[in-house]
PDB file of N, CA and C in Angstrom:
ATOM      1  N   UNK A   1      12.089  -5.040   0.255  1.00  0.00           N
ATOM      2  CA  UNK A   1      11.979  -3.911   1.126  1.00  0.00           C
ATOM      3  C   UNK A   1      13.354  -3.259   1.314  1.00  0.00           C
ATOM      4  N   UNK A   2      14.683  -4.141   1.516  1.00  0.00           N
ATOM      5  CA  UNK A   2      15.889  -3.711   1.267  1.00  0.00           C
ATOM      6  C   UNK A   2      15.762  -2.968   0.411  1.00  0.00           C
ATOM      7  N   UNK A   3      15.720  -3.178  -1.231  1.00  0.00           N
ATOM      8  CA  UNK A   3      15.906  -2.559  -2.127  1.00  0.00           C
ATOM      9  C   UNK A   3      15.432  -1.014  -2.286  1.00  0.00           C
ATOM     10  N   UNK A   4      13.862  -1.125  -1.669  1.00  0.00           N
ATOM     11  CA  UNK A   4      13.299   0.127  -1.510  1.00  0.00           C
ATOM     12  C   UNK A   4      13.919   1.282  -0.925  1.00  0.00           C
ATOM     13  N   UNK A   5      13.909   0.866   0.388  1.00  0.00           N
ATOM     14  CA  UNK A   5      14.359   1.594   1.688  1.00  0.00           C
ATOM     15  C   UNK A   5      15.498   2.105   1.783  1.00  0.00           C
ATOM     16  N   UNK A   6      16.398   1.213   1.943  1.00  0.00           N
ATOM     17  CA  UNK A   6      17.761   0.933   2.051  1.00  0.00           C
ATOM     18  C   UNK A   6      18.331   1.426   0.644  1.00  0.00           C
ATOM     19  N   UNK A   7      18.603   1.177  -0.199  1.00  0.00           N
ATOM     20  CA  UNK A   7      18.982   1.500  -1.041  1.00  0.00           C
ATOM     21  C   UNK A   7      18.272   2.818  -2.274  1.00  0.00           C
ATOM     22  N   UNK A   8      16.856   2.409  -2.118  1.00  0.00           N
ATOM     23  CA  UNK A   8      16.423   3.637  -2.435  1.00  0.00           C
ATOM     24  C   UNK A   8      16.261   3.118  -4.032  1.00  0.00           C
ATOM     25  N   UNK A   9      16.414   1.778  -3.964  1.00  0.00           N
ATOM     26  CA  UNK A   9      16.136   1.482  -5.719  1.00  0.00           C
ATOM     27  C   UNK A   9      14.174   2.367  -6.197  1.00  0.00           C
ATOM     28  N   UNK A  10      14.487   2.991  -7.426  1.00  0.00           N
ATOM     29  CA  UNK A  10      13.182   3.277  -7.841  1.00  0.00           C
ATOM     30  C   UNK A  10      12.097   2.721  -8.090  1.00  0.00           C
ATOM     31  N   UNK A  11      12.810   1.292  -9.003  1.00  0.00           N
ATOM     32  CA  UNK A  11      11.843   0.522  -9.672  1.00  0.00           C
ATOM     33  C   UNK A  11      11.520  -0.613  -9.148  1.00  0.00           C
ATOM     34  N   UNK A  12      10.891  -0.670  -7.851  1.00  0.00           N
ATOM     35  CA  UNK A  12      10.892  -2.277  -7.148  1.00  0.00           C
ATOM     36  C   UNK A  12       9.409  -2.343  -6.992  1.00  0.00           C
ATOM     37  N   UNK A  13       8.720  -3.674  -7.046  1.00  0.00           N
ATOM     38  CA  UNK A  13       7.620  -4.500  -6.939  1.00  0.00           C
ATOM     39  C   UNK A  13       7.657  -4.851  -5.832  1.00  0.00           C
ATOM     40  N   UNK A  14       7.228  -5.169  -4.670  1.00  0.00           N
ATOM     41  CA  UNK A  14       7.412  -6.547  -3.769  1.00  0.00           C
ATOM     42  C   UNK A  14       5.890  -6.789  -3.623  1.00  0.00           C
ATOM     43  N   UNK A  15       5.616  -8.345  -4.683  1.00  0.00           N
ATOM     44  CA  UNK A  15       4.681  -8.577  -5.046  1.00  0.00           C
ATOM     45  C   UNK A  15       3.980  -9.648  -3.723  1.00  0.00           C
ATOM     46  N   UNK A  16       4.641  -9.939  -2.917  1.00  0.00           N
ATOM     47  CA  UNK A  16       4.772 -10.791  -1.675  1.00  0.00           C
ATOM     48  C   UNK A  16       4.284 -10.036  -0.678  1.00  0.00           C
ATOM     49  N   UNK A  17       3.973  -8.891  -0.620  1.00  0.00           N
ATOM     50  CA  UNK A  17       3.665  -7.883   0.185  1.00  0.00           C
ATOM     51  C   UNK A  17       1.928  -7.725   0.427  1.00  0.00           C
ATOM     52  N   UNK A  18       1.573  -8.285   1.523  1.00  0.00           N
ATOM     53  CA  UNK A  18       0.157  -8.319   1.852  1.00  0.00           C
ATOM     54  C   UNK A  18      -1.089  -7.024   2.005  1.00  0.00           C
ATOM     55  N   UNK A  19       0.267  -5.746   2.611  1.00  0.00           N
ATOM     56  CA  UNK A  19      -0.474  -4.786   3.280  1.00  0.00           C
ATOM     57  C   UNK A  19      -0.300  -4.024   1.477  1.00  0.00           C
ATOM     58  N   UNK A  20       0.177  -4.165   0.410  1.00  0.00           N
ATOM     59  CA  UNK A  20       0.030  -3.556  -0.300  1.00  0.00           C
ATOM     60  C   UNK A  20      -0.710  -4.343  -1.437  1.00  0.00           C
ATOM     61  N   UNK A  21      -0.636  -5.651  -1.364  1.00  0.00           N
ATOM     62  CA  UNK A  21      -1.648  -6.267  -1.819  1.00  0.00           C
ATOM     63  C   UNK A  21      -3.533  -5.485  -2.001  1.00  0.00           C
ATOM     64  N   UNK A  22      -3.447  -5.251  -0.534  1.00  0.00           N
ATOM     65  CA  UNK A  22      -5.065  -4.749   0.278  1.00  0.00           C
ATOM     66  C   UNK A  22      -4.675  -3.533  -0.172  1.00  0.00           C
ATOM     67  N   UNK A  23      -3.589  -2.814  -0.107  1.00  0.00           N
ATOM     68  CA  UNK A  23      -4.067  -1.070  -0.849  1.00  0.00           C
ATOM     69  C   UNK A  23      -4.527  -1.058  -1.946  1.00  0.00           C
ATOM     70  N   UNK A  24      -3.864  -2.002  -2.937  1.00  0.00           N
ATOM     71  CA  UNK A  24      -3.777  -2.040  -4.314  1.00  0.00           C
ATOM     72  C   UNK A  24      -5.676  -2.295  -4.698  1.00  0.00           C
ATOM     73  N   UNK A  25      -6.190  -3.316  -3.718  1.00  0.00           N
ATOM     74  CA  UNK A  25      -7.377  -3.889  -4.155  1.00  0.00           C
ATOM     75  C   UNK A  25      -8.402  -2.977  -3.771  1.00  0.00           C
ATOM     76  N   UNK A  26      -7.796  -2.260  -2.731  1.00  0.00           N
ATOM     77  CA  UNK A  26      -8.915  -0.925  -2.413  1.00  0.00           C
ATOM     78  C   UNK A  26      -8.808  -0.081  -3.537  1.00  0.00           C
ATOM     79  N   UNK A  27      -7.943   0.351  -3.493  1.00  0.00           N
ATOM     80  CA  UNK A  27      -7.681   1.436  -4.344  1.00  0.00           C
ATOM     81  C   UNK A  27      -8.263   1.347  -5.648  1.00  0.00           C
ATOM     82  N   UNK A  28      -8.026   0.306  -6.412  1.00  0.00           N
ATOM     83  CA  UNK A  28      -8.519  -0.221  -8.093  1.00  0.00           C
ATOM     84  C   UNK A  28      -9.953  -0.628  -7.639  1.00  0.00           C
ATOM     85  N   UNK A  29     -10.406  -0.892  -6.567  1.00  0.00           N
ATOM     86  CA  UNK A  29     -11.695  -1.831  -5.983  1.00  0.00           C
ATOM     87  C   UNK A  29     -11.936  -3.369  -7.167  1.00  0.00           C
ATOM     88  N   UNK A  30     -10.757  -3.858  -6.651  1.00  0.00           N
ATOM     89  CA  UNK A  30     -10.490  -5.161  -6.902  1.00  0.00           C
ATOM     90  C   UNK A  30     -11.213  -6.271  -6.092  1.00  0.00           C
ATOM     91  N   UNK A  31     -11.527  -7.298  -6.346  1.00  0.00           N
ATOM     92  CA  UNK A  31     -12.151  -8.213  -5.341  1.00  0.00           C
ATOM     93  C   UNK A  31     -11.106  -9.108  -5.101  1.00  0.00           C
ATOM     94  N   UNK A  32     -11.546  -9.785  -3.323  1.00  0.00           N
ATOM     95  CA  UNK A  32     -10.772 -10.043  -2.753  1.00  0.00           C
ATOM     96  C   UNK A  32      -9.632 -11.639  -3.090  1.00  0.00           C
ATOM     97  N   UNK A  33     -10.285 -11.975  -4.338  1.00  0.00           N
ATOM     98  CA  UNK A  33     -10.087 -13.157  -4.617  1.00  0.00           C
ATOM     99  C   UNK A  33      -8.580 -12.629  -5.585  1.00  0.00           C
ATOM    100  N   UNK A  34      -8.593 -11.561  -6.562  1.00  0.00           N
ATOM    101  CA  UNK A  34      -7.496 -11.091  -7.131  1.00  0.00           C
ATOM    102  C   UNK A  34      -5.637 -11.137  -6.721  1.00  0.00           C
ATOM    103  N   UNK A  35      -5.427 -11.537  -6.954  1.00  0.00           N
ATOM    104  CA  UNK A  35      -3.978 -12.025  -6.285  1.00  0.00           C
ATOM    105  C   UNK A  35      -2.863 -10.354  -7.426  1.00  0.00           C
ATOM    106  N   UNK A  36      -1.728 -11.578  -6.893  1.00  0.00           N
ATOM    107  CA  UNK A  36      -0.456 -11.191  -8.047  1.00  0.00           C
ATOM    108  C   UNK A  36       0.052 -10.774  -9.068  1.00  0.00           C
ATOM    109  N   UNK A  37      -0.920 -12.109  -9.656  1.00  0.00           N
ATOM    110  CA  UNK A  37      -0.851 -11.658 -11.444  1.00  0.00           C
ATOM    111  C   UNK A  37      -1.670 -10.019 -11.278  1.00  0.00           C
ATOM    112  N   UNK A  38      -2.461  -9.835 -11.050  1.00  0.00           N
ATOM    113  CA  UNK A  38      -3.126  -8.143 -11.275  1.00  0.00           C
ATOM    114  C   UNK A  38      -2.426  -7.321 -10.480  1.00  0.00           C
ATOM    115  N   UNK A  39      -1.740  -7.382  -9.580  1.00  0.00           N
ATOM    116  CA  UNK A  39      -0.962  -6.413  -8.575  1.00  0.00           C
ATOM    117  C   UNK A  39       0.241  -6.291  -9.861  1.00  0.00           C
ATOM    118  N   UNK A  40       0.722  -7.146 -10.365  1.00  0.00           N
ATOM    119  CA  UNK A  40       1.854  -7.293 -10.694  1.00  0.00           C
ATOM    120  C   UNK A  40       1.437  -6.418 -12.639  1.00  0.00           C
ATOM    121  N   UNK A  41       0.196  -6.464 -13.106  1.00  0.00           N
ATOM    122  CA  UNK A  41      -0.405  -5.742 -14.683  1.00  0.00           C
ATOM    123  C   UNK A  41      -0.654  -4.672 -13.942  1.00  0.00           C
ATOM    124  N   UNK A  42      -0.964  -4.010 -13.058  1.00  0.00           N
ATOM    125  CA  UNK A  42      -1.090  -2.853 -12.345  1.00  0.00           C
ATOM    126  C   UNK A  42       0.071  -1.996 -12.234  1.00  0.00           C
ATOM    127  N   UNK A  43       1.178  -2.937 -11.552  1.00  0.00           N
ATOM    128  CA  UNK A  43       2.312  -2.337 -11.498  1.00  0.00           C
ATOM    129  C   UNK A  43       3.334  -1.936 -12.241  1.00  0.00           C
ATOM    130  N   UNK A  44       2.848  -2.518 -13.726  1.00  0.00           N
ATOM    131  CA  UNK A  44       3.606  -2.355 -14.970  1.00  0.00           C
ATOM    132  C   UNK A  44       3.347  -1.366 -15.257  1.00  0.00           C
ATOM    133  N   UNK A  45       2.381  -0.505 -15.246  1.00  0.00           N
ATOM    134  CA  UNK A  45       1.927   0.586 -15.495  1.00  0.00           C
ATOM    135  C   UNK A  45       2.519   2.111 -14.629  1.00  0.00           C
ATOM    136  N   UNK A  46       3.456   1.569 -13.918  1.00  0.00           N
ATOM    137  CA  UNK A  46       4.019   2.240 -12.727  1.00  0.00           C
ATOM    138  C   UNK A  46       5.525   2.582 -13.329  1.00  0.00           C
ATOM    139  N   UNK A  47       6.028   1.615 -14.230  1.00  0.00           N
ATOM    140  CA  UNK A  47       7.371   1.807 -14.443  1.00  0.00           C
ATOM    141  C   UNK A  47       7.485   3.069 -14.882  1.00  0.00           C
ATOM    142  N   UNK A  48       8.932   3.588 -14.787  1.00  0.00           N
ATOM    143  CA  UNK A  48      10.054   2.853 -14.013  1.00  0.00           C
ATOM    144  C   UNK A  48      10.158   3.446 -12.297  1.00  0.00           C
ATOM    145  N   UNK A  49       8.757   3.579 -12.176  1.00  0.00           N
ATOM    146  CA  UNK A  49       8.810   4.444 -10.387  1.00  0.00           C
ATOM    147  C   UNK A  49       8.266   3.469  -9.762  1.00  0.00           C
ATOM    148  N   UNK A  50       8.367   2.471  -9.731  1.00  0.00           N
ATOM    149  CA  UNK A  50       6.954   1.531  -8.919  1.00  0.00           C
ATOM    150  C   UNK A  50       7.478   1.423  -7.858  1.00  0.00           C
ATOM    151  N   UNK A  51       8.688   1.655  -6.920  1.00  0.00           N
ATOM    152  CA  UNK A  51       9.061   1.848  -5.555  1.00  0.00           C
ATOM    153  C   UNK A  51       8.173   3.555  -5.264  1.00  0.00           C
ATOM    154  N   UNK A  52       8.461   4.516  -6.161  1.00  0.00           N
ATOM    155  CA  UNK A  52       7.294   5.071  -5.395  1.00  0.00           C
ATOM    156  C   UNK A  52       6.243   5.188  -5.272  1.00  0.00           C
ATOM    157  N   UNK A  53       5.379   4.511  -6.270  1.00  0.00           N
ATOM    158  CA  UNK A  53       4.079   4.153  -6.037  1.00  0.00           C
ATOM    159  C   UNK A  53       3.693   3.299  -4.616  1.00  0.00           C
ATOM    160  N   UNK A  54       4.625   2.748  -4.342  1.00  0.00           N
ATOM    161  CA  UNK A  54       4.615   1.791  -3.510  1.00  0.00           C
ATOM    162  C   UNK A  54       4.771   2.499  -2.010  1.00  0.00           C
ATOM    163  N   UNK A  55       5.937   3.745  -2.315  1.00  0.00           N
ATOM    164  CA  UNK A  55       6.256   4.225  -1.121  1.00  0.00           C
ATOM    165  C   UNK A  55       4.303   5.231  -0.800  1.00  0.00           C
ATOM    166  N   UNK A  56       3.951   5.560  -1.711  1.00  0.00           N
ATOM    167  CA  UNK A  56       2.466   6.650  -1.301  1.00  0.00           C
ATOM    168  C   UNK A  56       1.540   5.690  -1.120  1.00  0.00           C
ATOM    169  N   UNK A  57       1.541   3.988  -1.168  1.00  0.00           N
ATOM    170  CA  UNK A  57       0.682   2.711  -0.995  1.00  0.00           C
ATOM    171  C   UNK A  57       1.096   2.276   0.427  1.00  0.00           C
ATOM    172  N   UNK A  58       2.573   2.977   1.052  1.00  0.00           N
ATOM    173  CA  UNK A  58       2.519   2.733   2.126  1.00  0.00           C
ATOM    174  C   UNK A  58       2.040   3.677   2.866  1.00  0.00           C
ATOM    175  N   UNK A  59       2.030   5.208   2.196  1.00  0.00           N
ATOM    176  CA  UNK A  59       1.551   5.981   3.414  1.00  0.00           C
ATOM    177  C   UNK A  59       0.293   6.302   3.519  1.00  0.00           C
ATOM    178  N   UNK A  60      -0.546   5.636   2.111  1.00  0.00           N
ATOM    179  CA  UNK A  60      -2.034   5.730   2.435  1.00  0.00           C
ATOM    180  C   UNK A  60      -2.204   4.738   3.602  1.00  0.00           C
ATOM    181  N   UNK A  61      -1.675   3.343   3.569  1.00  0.00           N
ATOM    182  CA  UNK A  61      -1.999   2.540   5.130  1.00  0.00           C
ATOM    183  C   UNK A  61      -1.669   3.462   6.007  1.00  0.00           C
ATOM    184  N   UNK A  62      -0.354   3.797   6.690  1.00  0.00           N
ATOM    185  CA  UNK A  62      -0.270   4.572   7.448  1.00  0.00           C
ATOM    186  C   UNK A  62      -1.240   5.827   7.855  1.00  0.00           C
ATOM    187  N   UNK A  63      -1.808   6.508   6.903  1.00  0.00           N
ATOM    188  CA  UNK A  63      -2.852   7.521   7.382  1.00  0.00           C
ATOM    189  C   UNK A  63      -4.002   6.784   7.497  1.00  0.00           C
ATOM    190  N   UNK A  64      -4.713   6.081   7.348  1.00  0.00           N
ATOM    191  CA  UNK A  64      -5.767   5.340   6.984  1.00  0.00           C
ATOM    192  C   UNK A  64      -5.842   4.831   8.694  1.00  0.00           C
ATOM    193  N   UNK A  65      -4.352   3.707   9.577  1.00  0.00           N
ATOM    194  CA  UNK A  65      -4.621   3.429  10.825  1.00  0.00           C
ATOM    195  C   UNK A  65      -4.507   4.429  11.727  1.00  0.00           C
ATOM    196  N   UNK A  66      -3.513   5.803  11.134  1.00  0.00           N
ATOM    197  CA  UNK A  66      -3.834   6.815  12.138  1.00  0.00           C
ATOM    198  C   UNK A  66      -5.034   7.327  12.198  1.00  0.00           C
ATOM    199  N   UNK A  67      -5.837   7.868  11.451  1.00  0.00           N
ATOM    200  CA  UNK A  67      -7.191   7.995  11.575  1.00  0.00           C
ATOM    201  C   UNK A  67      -8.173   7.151  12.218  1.00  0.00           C
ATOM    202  N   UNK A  68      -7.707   5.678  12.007  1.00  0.00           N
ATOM    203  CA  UNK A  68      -9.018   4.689  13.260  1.00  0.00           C
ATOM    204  C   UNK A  68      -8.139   5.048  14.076  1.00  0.00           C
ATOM    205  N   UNK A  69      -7.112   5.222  14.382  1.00  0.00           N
ATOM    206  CA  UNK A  69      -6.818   5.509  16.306  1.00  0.00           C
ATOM    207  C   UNK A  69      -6.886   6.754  16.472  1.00  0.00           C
ATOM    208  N   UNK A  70      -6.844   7.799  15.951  1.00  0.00           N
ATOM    209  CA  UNK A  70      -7.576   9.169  16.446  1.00  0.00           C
ATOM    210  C   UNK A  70      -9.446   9.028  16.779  1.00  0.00           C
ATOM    211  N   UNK A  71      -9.607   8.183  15.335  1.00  0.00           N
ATOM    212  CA  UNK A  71     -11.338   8.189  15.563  1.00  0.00           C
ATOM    213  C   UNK A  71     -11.342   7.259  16.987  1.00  0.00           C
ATOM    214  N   UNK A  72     -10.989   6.684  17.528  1.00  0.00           N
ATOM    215  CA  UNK A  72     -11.305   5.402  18.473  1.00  0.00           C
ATOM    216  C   UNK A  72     -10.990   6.398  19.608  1.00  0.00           C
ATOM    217  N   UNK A  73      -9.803   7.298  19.584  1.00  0.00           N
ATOM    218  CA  UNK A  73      -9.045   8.406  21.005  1.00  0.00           C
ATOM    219  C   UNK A  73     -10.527   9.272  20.951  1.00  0.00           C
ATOM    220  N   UNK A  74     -10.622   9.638  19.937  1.00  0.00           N
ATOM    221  CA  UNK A  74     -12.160  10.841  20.028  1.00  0.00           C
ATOM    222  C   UNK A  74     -12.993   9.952  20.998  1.00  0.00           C
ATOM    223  N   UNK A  75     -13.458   8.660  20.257  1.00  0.00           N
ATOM    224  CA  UNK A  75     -14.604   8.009  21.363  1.00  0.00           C
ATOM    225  C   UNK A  75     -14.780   8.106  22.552  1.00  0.00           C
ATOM    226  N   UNK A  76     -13.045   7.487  23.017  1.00  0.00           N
ATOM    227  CA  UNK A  76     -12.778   7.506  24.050  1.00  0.00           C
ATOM    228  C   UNK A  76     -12.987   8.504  25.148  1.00  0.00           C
ATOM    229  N   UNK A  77     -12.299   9.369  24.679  1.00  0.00           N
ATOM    230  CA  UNK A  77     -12.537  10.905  25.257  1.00  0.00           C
ATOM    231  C   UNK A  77     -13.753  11.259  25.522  1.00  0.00           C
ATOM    232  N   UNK A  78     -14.621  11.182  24.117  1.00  0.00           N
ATOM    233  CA  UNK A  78     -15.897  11.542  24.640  1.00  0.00           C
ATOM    234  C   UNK A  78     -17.257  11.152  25.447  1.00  0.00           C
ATOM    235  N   UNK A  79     -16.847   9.496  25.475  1.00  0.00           N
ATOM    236  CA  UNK A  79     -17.698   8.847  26.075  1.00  0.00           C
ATOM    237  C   UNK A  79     -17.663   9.321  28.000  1.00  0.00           C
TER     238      UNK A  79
END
């Protein structure tokens, strides 16, 4: 995540990474049993940008929980 962020390296994996683990398996509609090894033949396919693939794998999570907490604020409101 250093590498990403912080430094801004292009080409980084962080294959240890859970919440992108679950994008990756949505996204390809992978089953849940799929680990590493396929995050990691997925991501080969990314070179030499796979930090930004990674960076638009973080902001699909990010829009994805803003939307259940807008949908949940709507409820709220309207109930």
């Amino acid at each position: 995540m250093y590498l990403m962020f912080t430094l801004g390296r292009p080409d980084v994996l962080p294959l240890g990474d859970a919440a992108l683990l679950s994008a990756v398996r949505e996204l390809y509609e992978l089953p849940e049993d799929c680990g590493r090894d396929h995050f990691d033949a997925i991501g080969a396919t990314w070179r030499p940008w796979r930090s930004v693939a990674c960076w638009y794998l973080y902001r699909s999570i990010n829009l994805r929980r803003e939307a259940k907490a807008a949908a949940r604020a709507a409820g709220a409101l309207a109930a």
